[in-house]
C-alpha atoms as a PDB file:
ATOM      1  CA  UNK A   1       2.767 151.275 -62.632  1.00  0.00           C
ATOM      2  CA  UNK A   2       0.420 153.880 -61.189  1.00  0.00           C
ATOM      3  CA  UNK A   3       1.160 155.744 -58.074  1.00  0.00           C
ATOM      4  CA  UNK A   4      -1.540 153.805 -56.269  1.00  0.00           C
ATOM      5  CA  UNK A   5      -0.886 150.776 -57.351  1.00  0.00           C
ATOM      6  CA  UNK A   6       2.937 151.155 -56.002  1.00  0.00           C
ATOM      7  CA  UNK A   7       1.751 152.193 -52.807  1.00  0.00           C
ATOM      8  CA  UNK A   8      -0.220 149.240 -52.504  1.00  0.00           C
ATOM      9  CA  UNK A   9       2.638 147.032 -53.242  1.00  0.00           C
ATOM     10  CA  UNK A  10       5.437 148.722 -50.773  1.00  0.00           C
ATOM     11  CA  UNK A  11       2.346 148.116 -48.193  1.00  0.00           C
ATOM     12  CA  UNK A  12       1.453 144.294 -48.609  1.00  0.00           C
ATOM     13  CA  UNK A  13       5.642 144.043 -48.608  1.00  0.00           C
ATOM     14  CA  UNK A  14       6.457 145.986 -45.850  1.00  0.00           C
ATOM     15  CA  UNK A  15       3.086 144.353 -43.946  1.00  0.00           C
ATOM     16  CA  UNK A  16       4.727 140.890 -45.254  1.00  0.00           C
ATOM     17  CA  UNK A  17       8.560 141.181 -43.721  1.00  0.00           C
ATOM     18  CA  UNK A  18       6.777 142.975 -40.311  1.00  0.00           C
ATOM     19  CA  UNK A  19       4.909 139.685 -40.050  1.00  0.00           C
ATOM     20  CA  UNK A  20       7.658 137.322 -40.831  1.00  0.00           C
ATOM     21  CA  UNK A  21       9.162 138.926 -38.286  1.00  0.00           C
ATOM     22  CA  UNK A  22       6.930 138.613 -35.653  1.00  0.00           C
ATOM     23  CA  UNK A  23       7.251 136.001 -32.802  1.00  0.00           C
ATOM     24  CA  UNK A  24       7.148 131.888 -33.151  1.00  0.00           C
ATOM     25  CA  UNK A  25       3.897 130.669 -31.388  1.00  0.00           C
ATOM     26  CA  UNK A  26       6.183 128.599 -29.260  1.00  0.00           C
ATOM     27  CA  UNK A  27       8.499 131.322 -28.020  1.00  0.00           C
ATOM     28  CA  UNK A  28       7.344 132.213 -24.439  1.00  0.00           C
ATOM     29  CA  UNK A  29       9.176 135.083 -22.256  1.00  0.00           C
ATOM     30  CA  UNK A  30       7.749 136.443 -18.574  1.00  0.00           C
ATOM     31  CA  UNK A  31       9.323 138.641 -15.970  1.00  0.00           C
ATOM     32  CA  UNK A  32       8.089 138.906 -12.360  1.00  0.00           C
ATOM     33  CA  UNK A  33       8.624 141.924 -10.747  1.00  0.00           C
ATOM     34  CA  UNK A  34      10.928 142.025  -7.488  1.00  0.00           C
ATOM     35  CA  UNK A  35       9.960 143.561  -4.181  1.00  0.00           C
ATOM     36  CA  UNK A  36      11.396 147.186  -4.005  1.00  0.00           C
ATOM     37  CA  UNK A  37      13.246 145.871  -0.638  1.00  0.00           C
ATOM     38  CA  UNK A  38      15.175 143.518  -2.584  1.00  0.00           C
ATOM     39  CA  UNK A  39      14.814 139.361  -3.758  1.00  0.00           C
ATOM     40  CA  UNK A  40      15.017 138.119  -0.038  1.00  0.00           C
ATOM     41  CA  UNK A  41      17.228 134.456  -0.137  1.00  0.00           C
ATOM     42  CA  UNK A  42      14.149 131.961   0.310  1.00  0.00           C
ATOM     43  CA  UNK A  43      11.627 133.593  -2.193  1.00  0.00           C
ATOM     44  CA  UNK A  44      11.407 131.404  -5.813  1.00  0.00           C
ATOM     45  CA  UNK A  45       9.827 132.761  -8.467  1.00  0.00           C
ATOM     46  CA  UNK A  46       8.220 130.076 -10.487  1.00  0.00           C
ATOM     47  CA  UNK A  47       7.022 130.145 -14.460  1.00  0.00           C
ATOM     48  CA  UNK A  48       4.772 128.012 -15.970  1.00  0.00           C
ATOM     49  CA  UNK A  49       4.683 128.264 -19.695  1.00  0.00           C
ATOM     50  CA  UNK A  50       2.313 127.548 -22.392  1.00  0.00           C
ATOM     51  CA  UNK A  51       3.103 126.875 -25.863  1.00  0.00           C
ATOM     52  CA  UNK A  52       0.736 125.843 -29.204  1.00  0.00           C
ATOM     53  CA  UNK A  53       3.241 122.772 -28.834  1.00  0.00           C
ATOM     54  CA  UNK A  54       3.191 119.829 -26.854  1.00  0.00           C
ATOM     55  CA  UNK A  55       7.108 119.800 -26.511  1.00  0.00           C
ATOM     56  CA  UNK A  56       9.754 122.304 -28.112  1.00  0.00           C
ATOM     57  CA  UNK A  57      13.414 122.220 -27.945  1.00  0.00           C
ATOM     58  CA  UNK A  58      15.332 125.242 -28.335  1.00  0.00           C
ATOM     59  CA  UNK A  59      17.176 128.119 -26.294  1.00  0.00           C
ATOM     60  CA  UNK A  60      16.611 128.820 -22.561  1.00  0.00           C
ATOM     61  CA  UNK A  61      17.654 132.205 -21.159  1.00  0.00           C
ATOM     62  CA  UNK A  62      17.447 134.186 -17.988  1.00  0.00           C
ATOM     63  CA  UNK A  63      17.058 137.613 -17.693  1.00  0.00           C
ATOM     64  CA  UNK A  64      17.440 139.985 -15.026  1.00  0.00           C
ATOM     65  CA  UNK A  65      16.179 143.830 -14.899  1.00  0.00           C
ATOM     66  CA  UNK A  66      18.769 145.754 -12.627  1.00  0.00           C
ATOM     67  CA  UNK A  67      19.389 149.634 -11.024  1.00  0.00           C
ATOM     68  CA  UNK A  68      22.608 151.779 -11.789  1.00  0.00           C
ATOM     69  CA  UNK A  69      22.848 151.111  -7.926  1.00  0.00           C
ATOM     70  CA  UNK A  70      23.172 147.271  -8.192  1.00  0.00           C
ATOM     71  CA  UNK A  71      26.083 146.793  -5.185  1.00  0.00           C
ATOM     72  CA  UNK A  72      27.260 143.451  -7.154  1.00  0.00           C
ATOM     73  CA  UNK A  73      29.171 142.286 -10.663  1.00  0.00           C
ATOM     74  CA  UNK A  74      27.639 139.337 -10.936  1.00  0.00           C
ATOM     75  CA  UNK A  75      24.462 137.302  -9.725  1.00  0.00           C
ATOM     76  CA  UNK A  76      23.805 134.147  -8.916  1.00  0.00           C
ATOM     77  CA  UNK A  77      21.011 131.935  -9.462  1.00  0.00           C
ATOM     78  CA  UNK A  78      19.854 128.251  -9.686  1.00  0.00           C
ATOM     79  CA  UNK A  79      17.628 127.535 -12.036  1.00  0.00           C
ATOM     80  CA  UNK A  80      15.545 124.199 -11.609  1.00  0.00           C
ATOM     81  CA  UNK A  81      12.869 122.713 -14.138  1.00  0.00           C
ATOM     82  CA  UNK A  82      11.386 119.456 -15.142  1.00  0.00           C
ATOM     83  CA  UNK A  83      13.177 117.001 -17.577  1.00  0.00           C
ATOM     84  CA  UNK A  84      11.762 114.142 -19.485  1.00  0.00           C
ATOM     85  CA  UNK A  85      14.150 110.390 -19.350  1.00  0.00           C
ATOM     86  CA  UNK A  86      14.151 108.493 -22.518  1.00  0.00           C
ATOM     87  CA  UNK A  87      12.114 105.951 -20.412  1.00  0.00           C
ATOM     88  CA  UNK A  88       9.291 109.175 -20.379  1.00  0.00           C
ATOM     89  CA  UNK A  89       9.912 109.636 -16.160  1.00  0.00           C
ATOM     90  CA  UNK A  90       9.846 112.861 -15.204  1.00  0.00           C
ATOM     91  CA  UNK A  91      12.527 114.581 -13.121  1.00  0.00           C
ATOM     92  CA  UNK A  92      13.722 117.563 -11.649  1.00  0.00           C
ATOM     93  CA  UNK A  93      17.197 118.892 -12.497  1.00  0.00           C
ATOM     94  CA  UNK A  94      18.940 122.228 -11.319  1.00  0.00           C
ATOM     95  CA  UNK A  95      21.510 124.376 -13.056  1.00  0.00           C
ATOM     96  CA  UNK A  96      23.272 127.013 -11.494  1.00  0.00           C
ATOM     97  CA  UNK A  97      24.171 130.018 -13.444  1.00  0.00           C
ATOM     98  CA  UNK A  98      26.159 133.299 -12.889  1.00  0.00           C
ATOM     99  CA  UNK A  99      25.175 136.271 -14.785  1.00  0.00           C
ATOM    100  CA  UNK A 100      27.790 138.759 -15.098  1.00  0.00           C
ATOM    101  CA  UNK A 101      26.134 141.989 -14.770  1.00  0.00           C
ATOM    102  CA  UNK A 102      29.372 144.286 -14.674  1.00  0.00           C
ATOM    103  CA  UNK A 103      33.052 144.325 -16.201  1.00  0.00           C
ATOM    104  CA  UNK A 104      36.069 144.944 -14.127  1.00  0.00           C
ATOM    105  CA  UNK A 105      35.841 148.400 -14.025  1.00  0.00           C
ATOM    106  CA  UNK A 106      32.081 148.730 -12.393  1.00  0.00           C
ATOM    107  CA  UNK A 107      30.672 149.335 -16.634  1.00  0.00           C
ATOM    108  CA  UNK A 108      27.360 147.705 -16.411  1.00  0.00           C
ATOM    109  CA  UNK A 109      27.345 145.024 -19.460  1.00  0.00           C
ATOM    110  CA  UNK A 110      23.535 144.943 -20.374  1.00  0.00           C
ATOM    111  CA  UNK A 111      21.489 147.256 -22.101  1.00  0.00           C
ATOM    112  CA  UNK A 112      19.227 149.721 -21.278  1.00  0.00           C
ATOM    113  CA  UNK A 113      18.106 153.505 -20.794  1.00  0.00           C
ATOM    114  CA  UNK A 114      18.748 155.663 -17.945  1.00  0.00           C
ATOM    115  CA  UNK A 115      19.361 153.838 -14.352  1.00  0.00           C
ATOM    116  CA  UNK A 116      17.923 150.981 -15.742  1.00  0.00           C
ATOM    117  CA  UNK A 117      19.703 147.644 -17.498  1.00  0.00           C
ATOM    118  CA  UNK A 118      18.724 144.196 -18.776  1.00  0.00           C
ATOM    119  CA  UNK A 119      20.930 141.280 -19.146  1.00  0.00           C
ATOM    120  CA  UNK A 120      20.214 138.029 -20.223  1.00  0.00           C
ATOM    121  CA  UNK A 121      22.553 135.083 -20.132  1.00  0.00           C
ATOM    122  CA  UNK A 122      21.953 131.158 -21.861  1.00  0.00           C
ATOM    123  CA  UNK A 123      21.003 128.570 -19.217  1.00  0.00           C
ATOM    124  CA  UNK A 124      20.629 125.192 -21.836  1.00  0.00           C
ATOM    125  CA  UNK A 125      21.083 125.156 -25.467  1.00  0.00           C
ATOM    126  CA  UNK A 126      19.254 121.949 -26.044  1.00  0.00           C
ATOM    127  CA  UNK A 127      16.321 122.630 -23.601  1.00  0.00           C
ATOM    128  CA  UNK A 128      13.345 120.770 -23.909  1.00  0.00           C
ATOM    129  CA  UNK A 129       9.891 122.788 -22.474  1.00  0.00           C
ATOM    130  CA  UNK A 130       7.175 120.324 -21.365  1.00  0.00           C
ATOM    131  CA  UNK A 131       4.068 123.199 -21.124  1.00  0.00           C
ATOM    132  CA  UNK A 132       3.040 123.476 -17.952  1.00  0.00           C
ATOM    133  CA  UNK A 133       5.956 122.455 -16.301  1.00  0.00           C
ATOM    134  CA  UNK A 134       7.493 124.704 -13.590  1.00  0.00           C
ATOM    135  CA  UNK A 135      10.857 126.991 -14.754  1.00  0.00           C
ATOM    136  CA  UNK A 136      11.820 128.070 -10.805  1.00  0.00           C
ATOM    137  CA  UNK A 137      14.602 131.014 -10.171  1.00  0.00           C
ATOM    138  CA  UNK A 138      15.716 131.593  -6.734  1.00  0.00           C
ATOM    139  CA  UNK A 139      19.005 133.547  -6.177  1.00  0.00           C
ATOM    140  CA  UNK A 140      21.685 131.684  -4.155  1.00  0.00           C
ATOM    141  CA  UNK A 141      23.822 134.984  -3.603  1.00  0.00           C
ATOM    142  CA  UNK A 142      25.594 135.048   0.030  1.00  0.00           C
ATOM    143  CA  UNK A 143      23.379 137.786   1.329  1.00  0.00           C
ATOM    144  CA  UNK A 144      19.748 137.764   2.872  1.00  0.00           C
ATOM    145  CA  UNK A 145      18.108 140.098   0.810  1.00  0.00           C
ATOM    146  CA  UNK A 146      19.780 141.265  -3.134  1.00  0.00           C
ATOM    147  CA  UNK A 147      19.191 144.807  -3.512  1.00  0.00           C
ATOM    148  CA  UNK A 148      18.154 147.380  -6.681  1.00  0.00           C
ATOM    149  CA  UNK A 149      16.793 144.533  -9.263  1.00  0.00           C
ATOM    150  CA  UNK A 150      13.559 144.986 -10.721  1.00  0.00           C
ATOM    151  CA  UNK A 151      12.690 142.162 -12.457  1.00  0.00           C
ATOM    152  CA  UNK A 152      13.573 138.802 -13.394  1.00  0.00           C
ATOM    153  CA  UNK A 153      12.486 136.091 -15.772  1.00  0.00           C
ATOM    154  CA  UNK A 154      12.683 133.764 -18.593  1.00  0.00           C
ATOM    155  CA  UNK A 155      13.206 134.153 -22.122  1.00  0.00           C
ATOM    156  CA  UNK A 156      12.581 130.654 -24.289  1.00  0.00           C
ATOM    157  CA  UNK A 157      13.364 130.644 -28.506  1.00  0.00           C
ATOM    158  CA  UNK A 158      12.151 127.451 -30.095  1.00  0.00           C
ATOM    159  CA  UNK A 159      14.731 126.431 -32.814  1.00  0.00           C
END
């Protein structure tokens, strides 16, 4: 096999795992960015995702983007979104969900670089997006405004 020919090869492989690597077309992630003041108690941040499916079941997730200066361990959150009934009504149901952020000992859990660090935590297993549909994520901490988050969002993996 000729030099050029080999390099060819390695190419269309390597191109070939990159690709099946790449992301399902109905895996759907977004972040919203929080107000440098802090997520005051009352605001929701509300998702609306689109998929090249009309339903998908898989993995739901919540992420949150925090400072070194985060004041808490842990963060709340209620997480509400449509669900479909056997008899096809549509409903409203709310989970709430706390997102350990920080061990014992103040070591932040997530990863990240610097003074910034992500952690995501499972909210449903078995979810099933409807596209379109509202994901809403409102904080239910006990304090008016949460300080030194960045960003927050939504992370779904069809399965």
């Amino acid at each position: 096999m000729t030099i050029r020919l080999r390099n060819k090869w390695f190419s269309l492989t390597f191109f070939g795992l990159l690709a099946s690597c790449s992301a399902h077309d109905n895996d759907y992630s977004a972040f919203s960015t929080i107000n440098s003041e802090g997520w005051e108690y009352g605001h929701t941040y509300v998702y609306r995702p689109t998929i090249a499916d009309s339903l998908a079941n898989g993995l739901l997730r919540v992420a949150v983007r925090h400072t070194n200066d985060y004041p808490f361990r842990n963060l709340w959150l209620e997480v509400s979104y449509q669900v479909e009934a056997p008899d096809s009504t549509i409903s409203f149901r709310a989970d709430t969900i706390n997102i350990t952020l920080a061990d014992p000992y103040g070591n932040w859990l997530g990863r990240g670089l610097g003074t910034t660090f992500q952690k995501a935590d499972t909210v449903r297993t078995d979810f099933r997006l409807i596209p379109g549909a509202p994901i809403r994520l409102r904080h239910i901490m006990r304090v008016e405004r949460v300080p030194e988050l960045e960003q927050v969002g939504i992370i779904f993996e069809k399965q």
